[in-house]
Protein backbone atom coordinates (compact mmCIF):
# COMPACT_ATOMS: atom_id res chain seq x y z
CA UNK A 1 -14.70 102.21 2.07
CA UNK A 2 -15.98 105.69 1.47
CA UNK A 3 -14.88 106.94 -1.91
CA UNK A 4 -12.84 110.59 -2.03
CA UNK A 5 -15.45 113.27 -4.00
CA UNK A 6 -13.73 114.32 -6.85
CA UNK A 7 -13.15 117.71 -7.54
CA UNK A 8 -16.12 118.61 -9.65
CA UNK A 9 -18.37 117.00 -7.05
CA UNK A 10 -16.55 119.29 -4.22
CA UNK A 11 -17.16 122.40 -6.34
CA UNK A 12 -21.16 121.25 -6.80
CA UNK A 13 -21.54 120.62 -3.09
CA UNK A 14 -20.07 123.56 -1.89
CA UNK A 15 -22.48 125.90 -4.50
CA UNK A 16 -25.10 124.10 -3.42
CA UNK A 17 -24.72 124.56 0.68
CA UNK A 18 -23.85 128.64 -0.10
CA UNK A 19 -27.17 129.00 -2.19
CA UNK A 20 -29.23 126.97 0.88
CA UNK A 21 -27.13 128.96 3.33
CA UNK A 22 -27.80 132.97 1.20
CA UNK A 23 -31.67 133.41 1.84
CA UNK A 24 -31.10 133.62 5.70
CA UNK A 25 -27.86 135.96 5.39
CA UNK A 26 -30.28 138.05 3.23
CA UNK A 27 -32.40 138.22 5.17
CA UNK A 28 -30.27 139.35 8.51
CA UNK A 29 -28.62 141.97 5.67
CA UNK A 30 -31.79 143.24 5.02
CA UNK A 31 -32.75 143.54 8.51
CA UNK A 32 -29.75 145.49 9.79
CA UNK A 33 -30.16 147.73 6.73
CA UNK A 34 -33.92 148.63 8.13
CA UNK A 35 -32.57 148.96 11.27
CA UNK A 36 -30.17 151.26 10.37
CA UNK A 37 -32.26 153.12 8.10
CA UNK A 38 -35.10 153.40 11.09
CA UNK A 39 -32.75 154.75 13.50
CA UNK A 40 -30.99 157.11 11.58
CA UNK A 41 -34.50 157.80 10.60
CA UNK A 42 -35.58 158.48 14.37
CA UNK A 43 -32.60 160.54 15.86
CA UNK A 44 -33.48 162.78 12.47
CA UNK A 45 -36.93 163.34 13.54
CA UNK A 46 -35.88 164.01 16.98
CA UNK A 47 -33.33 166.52 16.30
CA UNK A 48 -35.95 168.16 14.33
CA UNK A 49 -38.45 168.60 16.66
CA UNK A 50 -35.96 169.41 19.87
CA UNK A 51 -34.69 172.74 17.02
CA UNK A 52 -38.32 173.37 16.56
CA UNK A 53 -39.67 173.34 20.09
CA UNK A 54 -36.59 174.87 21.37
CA UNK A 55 -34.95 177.14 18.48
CA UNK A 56 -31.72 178.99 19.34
CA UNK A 57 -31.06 176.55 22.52
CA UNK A 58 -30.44 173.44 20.58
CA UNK A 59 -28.01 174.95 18.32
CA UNK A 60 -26.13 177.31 21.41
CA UNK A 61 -25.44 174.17 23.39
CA UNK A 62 -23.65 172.19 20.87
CA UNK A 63 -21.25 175.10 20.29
CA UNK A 64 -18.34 176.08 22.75
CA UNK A 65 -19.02 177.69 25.79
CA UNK A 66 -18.22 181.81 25.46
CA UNK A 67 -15.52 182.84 28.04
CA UNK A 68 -16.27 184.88 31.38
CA UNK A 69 -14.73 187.75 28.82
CA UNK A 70 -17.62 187.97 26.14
CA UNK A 71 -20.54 187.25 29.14
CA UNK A 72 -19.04 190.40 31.04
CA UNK A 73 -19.30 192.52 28.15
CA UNK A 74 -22.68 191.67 27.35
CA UNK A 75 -24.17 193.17 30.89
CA UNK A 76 -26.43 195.35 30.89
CA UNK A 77 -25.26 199.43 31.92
CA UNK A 78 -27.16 201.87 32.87
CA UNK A 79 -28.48 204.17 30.43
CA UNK A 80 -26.89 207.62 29.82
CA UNK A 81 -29.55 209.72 30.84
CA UNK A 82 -29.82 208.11 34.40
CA UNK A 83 -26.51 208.59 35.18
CA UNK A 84 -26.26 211.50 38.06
CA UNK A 85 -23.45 213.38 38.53
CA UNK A 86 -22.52 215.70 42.01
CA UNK A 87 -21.32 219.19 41.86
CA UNK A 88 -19.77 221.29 44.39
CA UNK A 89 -21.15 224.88 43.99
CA UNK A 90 -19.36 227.38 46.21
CA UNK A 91 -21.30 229.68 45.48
CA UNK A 92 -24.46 228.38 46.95
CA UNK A 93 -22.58 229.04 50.28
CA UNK A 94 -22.91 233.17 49.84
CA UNK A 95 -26.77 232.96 51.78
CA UNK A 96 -25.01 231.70 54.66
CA UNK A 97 -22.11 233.86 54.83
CA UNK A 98 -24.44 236.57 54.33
CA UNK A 99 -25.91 235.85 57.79
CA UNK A 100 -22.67 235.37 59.58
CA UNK A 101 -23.82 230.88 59.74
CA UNK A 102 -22.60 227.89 58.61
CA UNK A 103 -25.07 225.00 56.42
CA UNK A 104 -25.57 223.51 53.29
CA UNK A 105 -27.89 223.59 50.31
CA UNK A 106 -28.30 220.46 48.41
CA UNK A 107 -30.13 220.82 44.80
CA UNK A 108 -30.87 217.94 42.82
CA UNK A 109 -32.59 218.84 39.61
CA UNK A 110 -34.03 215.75 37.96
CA UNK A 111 -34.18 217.34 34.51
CA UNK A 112 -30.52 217.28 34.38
CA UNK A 113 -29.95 214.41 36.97
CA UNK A 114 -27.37 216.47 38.70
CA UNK A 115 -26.73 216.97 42.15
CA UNK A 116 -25.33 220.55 43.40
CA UNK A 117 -24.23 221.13 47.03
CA UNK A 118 -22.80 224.44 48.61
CA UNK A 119 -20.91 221.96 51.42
CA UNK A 120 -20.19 218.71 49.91
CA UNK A 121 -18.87 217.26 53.63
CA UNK A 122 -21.88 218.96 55.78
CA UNK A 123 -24.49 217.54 53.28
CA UNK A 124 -23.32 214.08 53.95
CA UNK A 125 -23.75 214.78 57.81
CA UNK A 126 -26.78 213.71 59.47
CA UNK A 127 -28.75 215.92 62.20
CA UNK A 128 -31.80 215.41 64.29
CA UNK A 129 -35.00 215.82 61.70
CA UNK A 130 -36.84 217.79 63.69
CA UNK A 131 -40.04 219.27 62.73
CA UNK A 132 -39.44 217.73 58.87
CA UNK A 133 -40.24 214.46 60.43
CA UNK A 134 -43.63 215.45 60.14
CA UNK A 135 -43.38 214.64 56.41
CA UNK A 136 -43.03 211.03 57.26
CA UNK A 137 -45.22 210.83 60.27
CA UNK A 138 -48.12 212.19 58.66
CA UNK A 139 -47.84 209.43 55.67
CA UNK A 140 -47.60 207.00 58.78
CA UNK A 141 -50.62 208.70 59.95
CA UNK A 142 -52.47 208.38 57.03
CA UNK A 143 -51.22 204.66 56.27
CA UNK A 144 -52.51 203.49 59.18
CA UNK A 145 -55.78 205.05 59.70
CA UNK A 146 -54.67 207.09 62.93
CA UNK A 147 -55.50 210.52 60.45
CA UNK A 148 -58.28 209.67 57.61
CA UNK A 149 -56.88 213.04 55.42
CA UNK A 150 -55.71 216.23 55.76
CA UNK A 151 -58.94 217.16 57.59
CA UNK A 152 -58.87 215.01 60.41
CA UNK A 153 -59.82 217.08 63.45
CA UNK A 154 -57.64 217.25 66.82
CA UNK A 155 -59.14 218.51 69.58
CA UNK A 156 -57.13 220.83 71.79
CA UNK A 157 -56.24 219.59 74.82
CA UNK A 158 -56.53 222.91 76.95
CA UNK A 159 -52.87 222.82 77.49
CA UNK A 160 -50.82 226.36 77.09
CA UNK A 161 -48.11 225.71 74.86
CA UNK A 162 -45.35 228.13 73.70
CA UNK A 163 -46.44 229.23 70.19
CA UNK A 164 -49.74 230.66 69.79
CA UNK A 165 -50.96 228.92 66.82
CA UNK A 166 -50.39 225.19 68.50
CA UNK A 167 -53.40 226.04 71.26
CA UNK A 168 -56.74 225.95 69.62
CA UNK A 169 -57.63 222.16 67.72
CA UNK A 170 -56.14 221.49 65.04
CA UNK A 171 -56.34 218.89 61.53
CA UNK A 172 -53.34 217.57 59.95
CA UNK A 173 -53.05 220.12 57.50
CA UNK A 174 -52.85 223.21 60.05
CA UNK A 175 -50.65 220.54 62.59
CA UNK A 176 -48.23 220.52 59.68
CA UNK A 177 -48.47 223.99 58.45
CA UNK A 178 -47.78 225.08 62.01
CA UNK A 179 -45.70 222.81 63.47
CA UNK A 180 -47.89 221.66 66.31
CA UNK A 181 -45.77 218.86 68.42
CA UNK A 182 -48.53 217.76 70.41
CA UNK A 183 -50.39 216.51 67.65
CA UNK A 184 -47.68 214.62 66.07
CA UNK A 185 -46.84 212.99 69.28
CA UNK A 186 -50.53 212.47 69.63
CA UNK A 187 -50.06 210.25 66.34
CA UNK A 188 -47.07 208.69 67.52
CA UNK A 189 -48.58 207.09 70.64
CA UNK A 190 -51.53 206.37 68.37
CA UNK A 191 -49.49 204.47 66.25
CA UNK A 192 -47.35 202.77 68.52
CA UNK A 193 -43.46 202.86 68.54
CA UNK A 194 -42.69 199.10 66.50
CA UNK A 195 -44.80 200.47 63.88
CA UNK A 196 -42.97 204.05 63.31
CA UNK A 197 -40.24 201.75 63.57
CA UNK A 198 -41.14 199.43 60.58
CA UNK A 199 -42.02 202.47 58.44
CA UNK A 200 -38.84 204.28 59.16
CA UNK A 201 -37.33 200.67 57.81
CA UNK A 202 -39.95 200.79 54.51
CA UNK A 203 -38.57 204.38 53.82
CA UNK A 204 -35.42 204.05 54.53
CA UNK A 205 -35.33 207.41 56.41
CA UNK A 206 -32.06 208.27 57.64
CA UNK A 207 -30.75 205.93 59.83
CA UNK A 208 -33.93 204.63 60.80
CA UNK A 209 -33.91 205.14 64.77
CA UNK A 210 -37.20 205.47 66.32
CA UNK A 211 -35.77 205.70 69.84
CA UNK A 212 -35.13 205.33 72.47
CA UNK A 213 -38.63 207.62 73.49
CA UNK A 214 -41.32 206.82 71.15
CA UNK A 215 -42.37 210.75 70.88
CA UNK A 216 -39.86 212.72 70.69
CA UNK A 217 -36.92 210.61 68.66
CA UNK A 218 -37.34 213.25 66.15
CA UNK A 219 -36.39 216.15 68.66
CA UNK A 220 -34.02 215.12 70.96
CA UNK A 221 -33.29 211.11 70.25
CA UNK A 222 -31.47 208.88 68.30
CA UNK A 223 -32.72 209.45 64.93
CA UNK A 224 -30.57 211.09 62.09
CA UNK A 225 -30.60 212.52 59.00
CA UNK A 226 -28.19 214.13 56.27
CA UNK A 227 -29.52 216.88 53.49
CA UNK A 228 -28.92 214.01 50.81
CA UNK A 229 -30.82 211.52 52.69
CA UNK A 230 -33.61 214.08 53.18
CA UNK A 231 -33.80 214.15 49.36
CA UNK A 232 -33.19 210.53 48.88
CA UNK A 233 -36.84 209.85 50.65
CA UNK A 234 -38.36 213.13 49.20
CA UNK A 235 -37.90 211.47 45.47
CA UNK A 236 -38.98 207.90 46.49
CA UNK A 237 -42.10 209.83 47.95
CA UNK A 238 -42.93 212.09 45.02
CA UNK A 239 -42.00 209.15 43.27
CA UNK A 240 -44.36 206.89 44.62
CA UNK A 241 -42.31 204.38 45.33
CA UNK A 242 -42.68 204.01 49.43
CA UNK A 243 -45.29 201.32 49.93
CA UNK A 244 -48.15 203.49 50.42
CA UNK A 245 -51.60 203.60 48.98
CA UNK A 246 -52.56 206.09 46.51
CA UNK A 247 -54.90 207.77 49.19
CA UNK A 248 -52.16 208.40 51.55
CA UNK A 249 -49.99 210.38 48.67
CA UNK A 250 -52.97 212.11 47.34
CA UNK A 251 -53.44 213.79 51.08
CA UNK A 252 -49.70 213.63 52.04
CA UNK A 253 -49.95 216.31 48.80
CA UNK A 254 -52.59 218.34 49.96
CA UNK A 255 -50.87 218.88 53.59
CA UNK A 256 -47.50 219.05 52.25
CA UNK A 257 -47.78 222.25 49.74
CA UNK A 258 -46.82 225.17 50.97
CA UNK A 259 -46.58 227.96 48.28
CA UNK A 260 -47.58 228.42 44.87
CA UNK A 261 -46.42 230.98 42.19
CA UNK A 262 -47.40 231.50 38.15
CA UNK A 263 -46.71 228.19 37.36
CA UNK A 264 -45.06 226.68 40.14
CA UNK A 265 -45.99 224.74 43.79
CA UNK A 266 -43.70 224.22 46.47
CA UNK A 267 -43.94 221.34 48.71
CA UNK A 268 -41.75 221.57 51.78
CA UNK A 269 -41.28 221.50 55.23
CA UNK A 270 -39.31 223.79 57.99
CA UNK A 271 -37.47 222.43 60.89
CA UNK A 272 -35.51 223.81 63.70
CA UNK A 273 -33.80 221.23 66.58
CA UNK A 274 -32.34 222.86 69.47
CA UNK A 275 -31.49 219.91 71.61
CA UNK A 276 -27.73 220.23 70.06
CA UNK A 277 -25.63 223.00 70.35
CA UNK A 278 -25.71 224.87 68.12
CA UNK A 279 -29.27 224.36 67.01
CA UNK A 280 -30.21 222.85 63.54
CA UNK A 281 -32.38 224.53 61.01
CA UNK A 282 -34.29 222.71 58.34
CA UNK A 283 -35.92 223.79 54.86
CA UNK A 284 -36.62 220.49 52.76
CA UNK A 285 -39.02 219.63 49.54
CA UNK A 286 -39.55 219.90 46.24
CA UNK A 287 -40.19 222.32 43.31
CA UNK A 288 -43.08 221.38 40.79
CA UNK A 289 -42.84 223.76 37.61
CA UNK A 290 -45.92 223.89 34.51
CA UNK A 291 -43.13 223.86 32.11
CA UNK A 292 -41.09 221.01 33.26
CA UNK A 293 -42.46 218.11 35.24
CA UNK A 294 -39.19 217.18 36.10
CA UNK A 295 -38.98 218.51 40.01
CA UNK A 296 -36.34 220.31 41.57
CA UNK A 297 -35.78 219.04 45.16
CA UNK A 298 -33.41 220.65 47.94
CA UNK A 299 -32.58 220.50 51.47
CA UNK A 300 -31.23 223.23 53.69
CA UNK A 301 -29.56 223.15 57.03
CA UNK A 302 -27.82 225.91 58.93
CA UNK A 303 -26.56 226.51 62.92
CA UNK A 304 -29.37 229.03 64.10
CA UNK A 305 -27.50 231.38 66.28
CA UNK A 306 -29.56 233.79 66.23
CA UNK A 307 -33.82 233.96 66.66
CA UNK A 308 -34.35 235.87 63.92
CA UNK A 309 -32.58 233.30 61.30
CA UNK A 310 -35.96 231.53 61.11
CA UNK A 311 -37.32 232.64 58.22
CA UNK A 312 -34.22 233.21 56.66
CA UNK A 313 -34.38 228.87 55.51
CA UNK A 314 -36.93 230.02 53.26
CA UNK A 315 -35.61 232.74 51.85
CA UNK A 316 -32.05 231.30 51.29
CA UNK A 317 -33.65 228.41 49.15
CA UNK A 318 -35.87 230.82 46.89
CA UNK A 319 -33.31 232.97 46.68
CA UNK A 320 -30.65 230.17 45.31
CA UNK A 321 -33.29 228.73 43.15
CA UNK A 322 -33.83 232.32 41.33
CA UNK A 323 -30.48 232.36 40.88
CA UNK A 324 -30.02 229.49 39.15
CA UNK A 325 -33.14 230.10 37.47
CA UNK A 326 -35.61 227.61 38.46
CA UNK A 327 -38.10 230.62 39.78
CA UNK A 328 -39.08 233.62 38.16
């Protein structure tokens, strides 16, 4: 029979199997502590480097998400002195009632980025270009290689044509100073129609029609243009902002300047349209001034009623811009 421990033996027995038992339960406490230690350790390091390598980021995505509210009002807005502003001047109007017509003028002087128009509603109306087409078809020339610069010749085809100055050969700067169709339908069939096309698309030139006859869409076709878009592509040009080489603006400016003063140049173009009733005249371009680089550009159109209203586009643009003192 086994004999019961006592009590004292119990006590000794049970110290002894805890003190056999503690080296291995020190050992696992030890362990988890290192492990602990390590991986705290590790996801230190790591937050470290991820606020080094990626500063401001870290720290913005473990805040709360900023409402629609604060994101709208940190947009960007346009500066102040971009901002253009339109102004109906009624009294831009007295050239035309001075010759018994109707038009517009439309001003937009880029020192003070404000627009200024004698008929607000007739400036938004678009007309057949005319003979200010030649502004963009000569860049097209020049773009594409059909004219080298202002000085490429064009012989005279022998053909008797109504003004005087169109029938001896021509380059591109007399073409343009005098208005001579044939060459610019010369260029036109040089250049083939789905090219115009494209270019009226580059330049955004009215509303872009080259049709449906590939020579004469300017005179009596489909294309359109208003006095505001006429000075919409006049800034992108002067700009240099159509996608055209820096050859084709250099000679685009010799061909396109018209008249120069003590310290001024005007670049422009006339036009006159008489397949609508009543016919359409043009006066478009720019005003370069020594003391202010900042050009002044314009459009003019008017009804021509009468024959002798031709040079009167000029004159009614000069005379405006004196009187608002952009000319001596």
């Amino acid at each position: 029979m086994t004999t019961p421990l006592r009590t004292p033996q119990r006590l000794r027995l049970t110290a002894s199997l805890a003190a056999s038992r503690s080296p291995a339960r020190a050992a696992g406490a030890s362990f988890a502590t290192v492990s602990t230690f390590t991986a705290v350790t590790a996801i230190t390091a790591i937050t470290a480097l991820c606020l080094s390598l990626f500063g401001c980021n870290a720290a913005v995505a473990q805040t709360p998400a900023q409402s629609p509210k604060a994101d709208a009002s940190a947009a960007p807005r346009t500066a102040p002195d971009a901002r253009e502003r339109w102004v109906h001047r009624p009294d831009l109007q007295r050239g035309f009632d001075a010759l018994k017509t109707h038009g517009t003028l439309v001003l937009m002087d880029t020192a003070s980025r404000q627009w200024m128009a004698s008929d607000s509603v007739r400036a938004y109306t678009g007309y057949l270009p005319a003979s200010t087409f030649k502004i963009p078809m000569s860049l097209i020339a020049l773009e594409t290689g059909a004219a080298q610069d202002e000085n490429t010749r064009f012989p005279w085809d022998g053909k008797k044509r109504r003004m005087p100055d169109w029938n001896q050969d021509q380059t591109l700067a007399t073409a343009y100073k005098y208005s001579a169709v044939w060459v610019f339908q010369h260029l036109a069939r040089t250049v083939g129609q789905p090219t115009v096309q494209q270019f009226l698309y580059d330049f955004r030139y009215g509303n872009a029609k080259a049709g449906p006859v590939g020579d004469t869409f300017w005179l009596e076709g489909d294309l359109r243009i208003s006095a505001v878009g006429q000075i919409d592509f006049l800034r992108r040009l002067h700009d240099r902002t159509l996608p055209l080489s820096d050859a084709t603006y250099t000679a685009a400016r010799a061909v396109m300047r018209r008249d120069t003063g003590p310290g001024w140049a005007l670049y422009a173009k006339t036009g006159w349209g008489d397949a609508s009733q009543p016919a359409i005249g043009w006066f478009v371009g720019w005003l370069e001034r020594d003391c202010d680089p900042r050009p002044v550009y314009f459009a003019l159109n008017m009804d021509m009623l009468r024959d002798e209203l031709g040079p009167k586009r000029e004159a009614v643009v000069k005379d405006s811009l004196r009187a608002l003192g952009y000319l001596d």
